[in-house]
PDB file of N, CA and C in Angstrom:
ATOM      1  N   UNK A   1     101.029 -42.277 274.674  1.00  0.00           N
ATOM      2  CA  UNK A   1     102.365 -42.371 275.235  1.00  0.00           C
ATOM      3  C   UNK A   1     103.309 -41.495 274.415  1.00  0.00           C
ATOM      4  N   UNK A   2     104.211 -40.550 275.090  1.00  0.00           N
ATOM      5  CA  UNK A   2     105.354 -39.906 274.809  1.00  0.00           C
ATOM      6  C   UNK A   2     106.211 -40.543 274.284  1.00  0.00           C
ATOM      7  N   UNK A   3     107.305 -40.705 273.029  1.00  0.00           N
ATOM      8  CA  UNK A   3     108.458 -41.526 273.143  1.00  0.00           C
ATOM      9  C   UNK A   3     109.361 -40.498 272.190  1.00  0.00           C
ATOM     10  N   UNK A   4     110.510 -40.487 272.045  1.00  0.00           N
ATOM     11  CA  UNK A   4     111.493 -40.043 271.784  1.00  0.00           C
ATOM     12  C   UNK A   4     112.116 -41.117 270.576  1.00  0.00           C
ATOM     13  N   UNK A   5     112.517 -40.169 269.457  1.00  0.00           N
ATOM     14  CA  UNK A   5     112.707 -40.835 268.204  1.00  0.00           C
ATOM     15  C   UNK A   5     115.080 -40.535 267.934  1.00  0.00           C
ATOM     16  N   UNK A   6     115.228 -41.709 267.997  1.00  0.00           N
ATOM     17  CA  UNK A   6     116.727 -40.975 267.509  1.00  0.00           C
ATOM     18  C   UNK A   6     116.982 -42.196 266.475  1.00  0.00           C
ATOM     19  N   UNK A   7     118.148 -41.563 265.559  1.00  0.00           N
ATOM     20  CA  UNK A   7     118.541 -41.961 264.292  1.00  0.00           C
ATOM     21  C   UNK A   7     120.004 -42.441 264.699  1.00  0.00           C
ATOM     22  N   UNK A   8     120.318 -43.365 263.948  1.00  0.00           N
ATOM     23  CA  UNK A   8     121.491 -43.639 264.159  1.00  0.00           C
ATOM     24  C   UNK A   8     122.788 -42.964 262.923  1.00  0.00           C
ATOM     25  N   UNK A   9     123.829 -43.020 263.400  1.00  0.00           N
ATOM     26  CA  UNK A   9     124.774 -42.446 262.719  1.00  0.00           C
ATOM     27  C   UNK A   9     125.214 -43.090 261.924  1.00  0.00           C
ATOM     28  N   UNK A  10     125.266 -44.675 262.181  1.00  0.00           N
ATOM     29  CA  UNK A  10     126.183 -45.583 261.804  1.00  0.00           C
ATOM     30  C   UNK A  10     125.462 -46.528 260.931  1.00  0.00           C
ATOM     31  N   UNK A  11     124.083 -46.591 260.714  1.00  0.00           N
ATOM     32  CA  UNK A  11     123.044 -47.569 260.180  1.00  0.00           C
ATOM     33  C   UNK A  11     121.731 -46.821 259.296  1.00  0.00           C
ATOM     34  N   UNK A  12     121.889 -46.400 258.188  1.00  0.00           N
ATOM     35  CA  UNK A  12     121.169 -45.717 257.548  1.00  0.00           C
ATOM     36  C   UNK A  12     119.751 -46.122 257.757  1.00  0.00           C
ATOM     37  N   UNK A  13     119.113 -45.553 257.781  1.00  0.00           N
ATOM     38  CA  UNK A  13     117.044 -45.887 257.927  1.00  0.00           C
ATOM     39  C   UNK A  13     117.157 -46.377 259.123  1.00  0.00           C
ATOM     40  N   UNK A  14     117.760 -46.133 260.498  1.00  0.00           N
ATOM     41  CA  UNK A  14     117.698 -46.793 261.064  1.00  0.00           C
ATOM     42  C   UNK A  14     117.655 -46.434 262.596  1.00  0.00           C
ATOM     43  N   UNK A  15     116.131 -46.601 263.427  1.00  0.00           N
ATOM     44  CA  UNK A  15     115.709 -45.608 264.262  1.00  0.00           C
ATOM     45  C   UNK A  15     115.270 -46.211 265.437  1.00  0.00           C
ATOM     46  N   UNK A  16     115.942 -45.575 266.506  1.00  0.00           N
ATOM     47  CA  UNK A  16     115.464 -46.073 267.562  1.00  0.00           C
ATOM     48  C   UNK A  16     114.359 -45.522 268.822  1.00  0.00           C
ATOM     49  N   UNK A  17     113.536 -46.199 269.270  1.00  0.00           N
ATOM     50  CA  UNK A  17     112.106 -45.505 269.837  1.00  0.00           C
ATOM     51  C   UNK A  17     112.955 -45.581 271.450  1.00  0.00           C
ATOM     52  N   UNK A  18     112.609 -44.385 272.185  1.00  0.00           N
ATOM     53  CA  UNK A  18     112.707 -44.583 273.522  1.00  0.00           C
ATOM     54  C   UNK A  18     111.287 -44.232 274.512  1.00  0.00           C
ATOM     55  N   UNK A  19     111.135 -44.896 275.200  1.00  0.00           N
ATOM     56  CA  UNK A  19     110.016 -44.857 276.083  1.00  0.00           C
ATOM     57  C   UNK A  19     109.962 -42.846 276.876  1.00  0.00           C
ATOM     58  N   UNK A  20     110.895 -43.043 277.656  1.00  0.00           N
ATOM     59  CA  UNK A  20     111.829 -41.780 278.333  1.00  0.00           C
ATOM     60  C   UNK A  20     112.887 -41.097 277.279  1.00  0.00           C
ATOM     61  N   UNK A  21     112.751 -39.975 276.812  1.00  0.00           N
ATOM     62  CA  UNK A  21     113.821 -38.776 276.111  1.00  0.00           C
ATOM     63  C   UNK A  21     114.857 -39.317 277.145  1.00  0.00           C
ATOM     64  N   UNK A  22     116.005 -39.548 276.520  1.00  0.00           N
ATOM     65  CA  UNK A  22     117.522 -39.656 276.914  1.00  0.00           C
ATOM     66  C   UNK A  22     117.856 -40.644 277.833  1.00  0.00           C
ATOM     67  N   UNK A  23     116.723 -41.880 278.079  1.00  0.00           N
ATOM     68  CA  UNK A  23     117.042 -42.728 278.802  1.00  0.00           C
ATOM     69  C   UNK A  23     117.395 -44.250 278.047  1.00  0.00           C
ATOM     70  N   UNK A  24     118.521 -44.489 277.767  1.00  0.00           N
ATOM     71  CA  UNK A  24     119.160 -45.548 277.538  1.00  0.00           C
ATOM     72  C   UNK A  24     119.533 -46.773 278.294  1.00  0.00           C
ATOM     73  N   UNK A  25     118.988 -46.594 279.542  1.00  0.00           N
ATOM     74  CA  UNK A  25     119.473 -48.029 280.319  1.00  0.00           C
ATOM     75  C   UNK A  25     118.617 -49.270 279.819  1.00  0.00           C
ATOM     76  N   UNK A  26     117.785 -49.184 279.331  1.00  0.00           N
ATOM     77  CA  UNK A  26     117.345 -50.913 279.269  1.00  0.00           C
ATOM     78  C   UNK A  26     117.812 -51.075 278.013  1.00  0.00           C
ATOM     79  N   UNK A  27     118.409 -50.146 276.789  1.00  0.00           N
ATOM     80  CA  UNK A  27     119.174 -50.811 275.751  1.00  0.00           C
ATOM     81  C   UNK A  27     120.280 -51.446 275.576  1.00  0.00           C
ATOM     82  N   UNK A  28     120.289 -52.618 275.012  1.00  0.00           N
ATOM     83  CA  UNK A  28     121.623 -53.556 275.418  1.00  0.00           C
ATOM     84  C   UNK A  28     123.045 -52.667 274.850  1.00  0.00           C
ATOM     85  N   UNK A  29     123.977 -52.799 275.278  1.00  0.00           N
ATOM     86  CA  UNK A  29     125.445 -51.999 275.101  1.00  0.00           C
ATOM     87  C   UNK A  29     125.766 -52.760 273.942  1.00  0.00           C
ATOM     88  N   UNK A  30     125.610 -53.990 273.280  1.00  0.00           N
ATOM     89  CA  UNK A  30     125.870 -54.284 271.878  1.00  0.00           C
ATOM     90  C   UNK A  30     125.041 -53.407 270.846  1.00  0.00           C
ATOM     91  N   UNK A  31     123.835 -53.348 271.450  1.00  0.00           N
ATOM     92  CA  UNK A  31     123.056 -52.483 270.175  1.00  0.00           C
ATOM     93  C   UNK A  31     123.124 -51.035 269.785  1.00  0.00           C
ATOM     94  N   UNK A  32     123.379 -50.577 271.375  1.00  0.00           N
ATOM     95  CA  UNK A  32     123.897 -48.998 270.896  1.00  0.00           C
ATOM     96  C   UNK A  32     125.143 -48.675 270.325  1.00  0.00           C
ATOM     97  N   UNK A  33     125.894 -50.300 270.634  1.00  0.00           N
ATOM     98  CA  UNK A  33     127.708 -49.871 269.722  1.00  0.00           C
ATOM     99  C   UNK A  33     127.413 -49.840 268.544  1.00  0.00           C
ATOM    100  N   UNK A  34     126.489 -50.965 268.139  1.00  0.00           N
ATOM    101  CA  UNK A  34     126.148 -50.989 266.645  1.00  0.00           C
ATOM    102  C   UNK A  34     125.530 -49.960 266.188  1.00  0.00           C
ATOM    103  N   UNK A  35     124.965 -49.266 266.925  1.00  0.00           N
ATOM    104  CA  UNK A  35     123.912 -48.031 266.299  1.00  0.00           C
ATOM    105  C   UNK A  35     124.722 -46.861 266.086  1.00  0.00           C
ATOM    106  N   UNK A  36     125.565 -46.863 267.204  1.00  0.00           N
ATOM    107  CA  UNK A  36     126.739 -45.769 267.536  1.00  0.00           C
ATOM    108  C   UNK A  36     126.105 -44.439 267.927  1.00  0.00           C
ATOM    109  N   UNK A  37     126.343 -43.134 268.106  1.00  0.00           N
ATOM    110  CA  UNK A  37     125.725 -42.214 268.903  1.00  0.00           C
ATOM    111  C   UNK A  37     124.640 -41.771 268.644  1.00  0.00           C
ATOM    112  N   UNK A  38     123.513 -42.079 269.274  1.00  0.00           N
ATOM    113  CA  UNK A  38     122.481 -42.080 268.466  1.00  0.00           C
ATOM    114  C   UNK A  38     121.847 -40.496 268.754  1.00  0.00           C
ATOM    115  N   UNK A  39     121.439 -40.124 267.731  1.00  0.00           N
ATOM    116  CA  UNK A  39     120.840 -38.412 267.325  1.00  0.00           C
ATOM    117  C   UNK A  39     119.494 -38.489 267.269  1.00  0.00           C
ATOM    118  N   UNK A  40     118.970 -37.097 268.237  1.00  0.00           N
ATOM    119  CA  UNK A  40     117.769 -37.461 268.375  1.00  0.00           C
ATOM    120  C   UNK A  40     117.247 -36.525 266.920  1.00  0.00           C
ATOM    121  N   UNK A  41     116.217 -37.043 266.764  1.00  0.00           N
ATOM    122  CA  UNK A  41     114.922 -36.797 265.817  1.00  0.00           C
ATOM    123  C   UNK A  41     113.866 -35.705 266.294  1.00  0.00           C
ATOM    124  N   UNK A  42     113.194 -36.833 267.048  1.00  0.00           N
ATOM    125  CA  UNK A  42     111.820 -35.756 267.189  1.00  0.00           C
ATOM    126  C   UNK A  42     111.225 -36.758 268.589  1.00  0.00           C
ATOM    127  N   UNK A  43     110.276 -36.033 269.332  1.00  0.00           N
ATOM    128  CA  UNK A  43     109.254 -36.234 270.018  1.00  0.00           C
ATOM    129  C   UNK A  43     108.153 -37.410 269.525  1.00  0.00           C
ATOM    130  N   UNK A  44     106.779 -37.903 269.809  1.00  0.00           N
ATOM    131  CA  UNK A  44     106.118 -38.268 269.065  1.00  0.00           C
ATOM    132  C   UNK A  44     104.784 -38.507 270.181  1.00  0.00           C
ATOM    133  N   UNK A  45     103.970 -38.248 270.010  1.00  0.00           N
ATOM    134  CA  UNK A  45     102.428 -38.809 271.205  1.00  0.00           C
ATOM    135  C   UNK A  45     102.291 -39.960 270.288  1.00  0.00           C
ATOM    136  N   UNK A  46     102.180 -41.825 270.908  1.00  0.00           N
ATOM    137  CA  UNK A  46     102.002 -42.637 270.246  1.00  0.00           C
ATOM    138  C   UNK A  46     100.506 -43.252 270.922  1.00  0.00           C
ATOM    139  N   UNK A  47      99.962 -43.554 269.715  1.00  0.00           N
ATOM    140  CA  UNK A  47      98.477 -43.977 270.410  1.00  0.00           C
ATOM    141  C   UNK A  47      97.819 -45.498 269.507  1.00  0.00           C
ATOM    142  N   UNK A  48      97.105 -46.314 269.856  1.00  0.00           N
ATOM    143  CA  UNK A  48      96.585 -47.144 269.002  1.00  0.00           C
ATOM    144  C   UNK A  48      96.466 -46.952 267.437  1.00  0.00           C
ATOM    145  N   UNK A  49      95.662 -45.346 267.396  1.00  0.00           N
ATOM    146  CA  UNK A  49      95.000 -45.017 266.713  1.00  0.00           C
ATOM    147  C   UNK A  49      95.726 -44.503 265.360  1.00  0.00           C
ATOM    148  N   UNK A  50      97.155 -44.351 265.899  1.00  0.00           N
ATOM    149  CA  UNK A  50      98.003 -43.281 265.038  1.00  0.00           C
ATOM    150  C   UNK A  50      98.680 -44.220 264.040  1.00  0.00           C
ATOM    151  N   UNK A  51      99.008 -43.914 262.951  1.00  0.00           N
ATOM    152  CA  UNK A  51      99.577 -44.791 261.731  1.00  0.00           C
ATOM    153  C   UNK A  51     100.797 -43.670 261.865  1.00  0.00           C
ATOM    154  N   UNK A  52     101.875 -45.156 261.929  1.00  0.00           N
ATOM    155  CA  UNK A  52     103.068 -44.650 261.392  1.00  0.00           C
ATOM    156  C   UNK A  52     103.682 -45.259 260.116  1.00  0.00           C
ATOM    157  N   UNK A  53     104.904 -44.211 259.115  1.00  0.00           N
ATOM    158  CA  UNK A  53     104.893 -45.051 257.777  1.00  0.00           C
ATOM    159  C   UNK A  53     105.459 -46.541 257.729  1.00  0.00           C
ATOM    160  N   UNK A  54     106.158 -46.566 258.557  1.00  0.00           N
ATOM    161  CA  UNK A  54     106.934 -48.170 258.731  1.00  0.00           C
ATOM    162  C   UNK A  54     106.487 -48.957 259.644  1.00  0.00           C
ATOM    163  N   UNK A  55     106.407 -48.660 261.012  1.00  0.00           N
ATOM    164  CA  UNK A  55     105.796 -49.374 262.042  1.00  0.00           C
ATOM    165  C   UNK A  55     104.544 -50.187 262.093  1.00  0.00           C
ATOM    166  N   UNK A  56     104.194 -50.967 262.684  1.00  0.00           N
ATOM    167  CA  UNK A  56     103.159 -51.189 263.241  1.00  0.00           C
ATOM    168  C   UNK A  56     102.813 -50.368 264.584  1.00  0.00           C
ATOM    169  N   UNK A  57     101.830 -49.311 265.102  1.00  0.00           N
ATOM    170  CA  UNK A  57     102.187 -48.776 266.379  1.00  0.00           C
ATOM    171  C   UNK A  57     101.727 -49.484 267.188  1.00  0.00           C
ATOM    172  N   UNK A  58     101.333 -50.337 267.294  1.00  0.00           N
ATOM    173  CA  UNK A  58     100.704 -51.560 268.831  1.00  0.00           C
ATOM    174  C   UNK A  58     102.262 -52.215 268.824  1.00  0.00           C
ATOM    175  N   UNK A  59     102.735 -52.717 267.995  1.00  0.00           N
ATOM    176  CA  UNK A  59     104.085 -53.318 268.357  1.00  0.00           C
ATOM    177  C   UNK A  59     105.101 -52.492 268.913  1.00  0.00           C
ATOM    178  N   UNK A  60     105.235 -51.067 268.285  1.00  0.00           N
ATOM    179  CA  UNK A  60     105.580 -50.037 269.088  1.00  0.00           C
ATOM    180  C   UNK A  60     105.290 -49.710 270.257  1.00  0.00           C
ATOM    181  N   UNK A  61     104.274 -49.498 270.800  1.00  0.00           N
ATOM    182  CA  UNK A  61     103.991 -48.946 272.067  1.00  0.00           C
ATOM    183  C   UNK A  61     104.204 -50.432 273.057  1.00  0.00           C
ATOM    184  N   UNK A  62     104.152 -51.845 272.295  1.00  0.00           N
ATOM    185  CA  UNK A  62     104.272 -52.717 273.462  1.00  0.00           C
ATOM    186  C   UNK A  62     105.560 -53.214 273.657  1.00  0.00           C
ATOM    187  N   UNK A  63     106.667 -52.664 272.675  1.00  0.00           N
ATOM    188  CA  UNK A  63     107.786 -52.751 273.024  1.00  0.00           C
ATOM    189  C   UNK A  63     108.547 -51.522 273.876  1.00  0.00           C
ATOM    190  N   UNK A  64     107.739 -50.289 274.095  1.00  0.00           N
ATOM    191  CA  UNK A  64     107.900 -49.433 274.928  1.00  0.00           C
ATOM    192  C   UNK A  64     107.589 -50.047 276.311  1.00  0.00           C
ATOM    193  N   UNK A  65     106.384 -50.246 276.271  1.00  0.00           N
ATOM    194  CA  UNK A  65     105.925 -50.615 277.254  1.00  0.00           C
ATOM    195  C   UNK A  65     106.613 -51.686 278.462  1.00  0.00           C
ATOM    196  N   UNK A  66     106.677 -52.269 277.184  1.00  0.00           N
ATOM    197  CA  UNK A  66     107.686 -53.564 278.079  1.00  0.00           C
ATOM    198  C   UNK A  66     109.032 -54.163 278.474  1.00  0.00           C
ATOM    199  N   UNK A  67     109.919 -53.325 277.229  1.00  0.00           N
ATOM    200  CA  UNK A  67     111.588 -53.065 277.438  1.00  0.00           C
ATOM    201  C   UNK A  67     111.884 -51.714 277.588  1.00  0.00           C
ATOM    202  N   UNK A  68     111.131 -50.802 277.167  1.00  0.00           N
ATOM    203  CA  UNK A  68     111.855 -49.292 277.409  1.00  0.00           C
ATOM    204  C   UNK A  68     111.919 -48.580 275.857  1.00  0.00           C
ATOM    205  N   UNK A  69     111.818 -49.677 274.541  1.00  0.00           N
ATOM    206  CA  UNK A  69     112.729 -49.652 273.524  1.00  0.00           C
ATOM    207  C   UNK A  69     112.358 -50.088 272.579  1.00  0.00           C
ATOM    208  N   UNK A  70     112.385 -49.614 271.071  1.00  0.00           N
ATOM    209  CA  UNK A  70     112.007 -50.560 269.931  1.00  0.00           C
ATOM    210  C   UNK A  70     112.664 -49.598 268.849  1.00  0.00           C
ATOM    211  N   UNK A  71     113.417 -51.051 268.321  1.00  0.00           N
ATOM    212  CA  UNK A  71     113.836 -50.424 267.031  1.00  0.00           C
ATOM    213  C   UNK A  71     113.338 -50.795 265.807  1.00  0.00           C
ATOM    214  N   UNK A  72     113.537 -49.931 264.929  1.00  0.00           N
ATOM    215  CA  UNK A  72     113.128 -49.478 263.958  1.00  0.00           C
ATOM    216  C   UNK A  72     114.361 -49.873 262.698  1.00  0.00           C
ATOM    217  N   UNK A  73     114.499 -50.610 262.120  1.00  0.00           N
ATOM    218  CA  UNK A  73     115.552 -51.240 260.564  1.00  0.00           C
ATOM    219  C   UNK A  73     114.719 -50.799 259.594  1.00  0.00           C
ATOM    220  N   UNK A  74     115.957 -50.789 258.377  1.00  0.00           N
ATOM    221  CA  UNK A  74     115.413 -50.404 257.272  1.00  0.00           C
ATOM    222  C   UNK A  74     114.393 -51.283 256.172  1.00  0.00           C
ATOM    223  N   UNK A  75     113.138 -50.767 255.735  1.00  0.00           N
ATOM    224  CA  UNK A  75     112.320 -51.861 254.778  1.00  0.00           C
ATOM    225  C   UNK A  75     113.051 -52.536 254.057  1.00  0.00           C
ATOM    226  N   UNK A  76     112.866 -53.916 253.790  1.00  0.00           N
ATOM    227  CA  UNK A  76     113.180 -54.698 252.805  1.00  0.00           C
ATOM    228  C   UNK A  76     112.156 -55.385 252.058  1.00  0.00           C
ATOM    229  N   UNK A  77     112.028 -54.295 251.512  1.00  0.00           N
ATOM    230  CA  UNK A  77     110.856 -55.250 250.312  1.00  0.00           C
ATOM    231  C   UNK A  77     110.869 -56.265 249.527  1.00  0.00           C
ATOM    232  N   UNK A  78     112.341 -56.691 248.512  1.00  0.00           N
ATOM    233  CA  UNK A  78     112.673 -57.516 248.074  1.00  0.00           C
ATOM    234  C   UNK A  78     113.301 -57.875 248.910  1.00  0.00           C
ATOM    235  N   UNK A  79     113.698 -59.341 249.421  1.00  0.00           N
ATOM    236  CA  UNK A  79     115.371 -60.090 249.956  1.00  0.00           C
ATOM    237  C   UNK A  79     116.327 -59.656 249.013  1.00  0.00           C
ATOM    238  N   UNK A  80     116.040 -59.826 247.770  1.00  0.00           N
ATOM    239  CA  UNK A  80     116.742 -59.967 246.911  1.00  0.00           C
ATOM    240  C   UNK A  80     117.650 -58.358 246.307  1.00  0.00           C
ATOM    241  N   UNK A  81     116.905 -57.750 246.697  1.00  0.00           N
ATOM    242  CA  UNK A  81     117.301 -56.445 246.397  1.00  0.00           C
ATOM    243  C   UNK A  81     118.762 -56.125 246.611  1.00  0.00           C
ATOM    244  N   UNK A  82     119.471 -55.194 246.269  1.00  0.00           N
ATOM    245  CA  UNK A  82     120.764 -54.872 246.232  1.00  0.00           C
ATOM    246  C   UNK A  82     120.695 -53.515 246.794  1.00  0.00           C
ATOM    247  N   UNK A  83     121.317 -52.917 247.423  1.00  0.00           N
ATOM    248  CA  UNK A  83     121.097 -51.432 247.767  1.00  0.00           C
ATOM    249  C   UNK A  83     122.195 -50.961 247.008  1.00  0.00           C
ATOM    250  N   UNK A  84     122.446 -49.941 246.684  1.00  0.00           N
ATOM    251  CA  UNK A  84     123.909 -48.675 246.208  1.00  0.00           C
ATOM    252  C   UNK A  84     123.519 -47.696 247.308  1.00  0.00           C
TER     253      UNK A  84
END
């Protein structure tokens, strides 16, 4: 599966998968305010087989599959952690 990678402006590490390049209708209008204009990235062929560094890609492709959409937040390894 094809999906389309964009970054958000407003939310550092923080990426959103689209099923369709430039199609935004099944994303809710709260999440793209929060994301704010989102910039695309890159292309991607997603397959069972393929390892991505953050993702799981089966959870990926079945949230394509099934809303249009999956986002992508930044790791938190510790809770506890503090960012600067």
């Amino acid at each position: 599966m094809r999906c389309a990678i964009y970054r958000s402006p407003k939310k550092p590490d923080t990426y959103l998968y689209l099923a369709a390049r430039g199609d935004f209708s099944h994303v809710p209008d709260p999440l793209l305010k929060m994301l704010g204009e989102p910039v695309h990235v890159m292309d991607l062929d997603l397959h069972p087989e393929r390892r991505l560094a953050q993702e799981d890609v089966r959870e990926v492709l079945h949230n394509l599959r099934e809303r249009g959409w999956h986002l992508q937040m930044p790791r938190r390894d510790d809770p506890l952690a503090v960012r600067h």
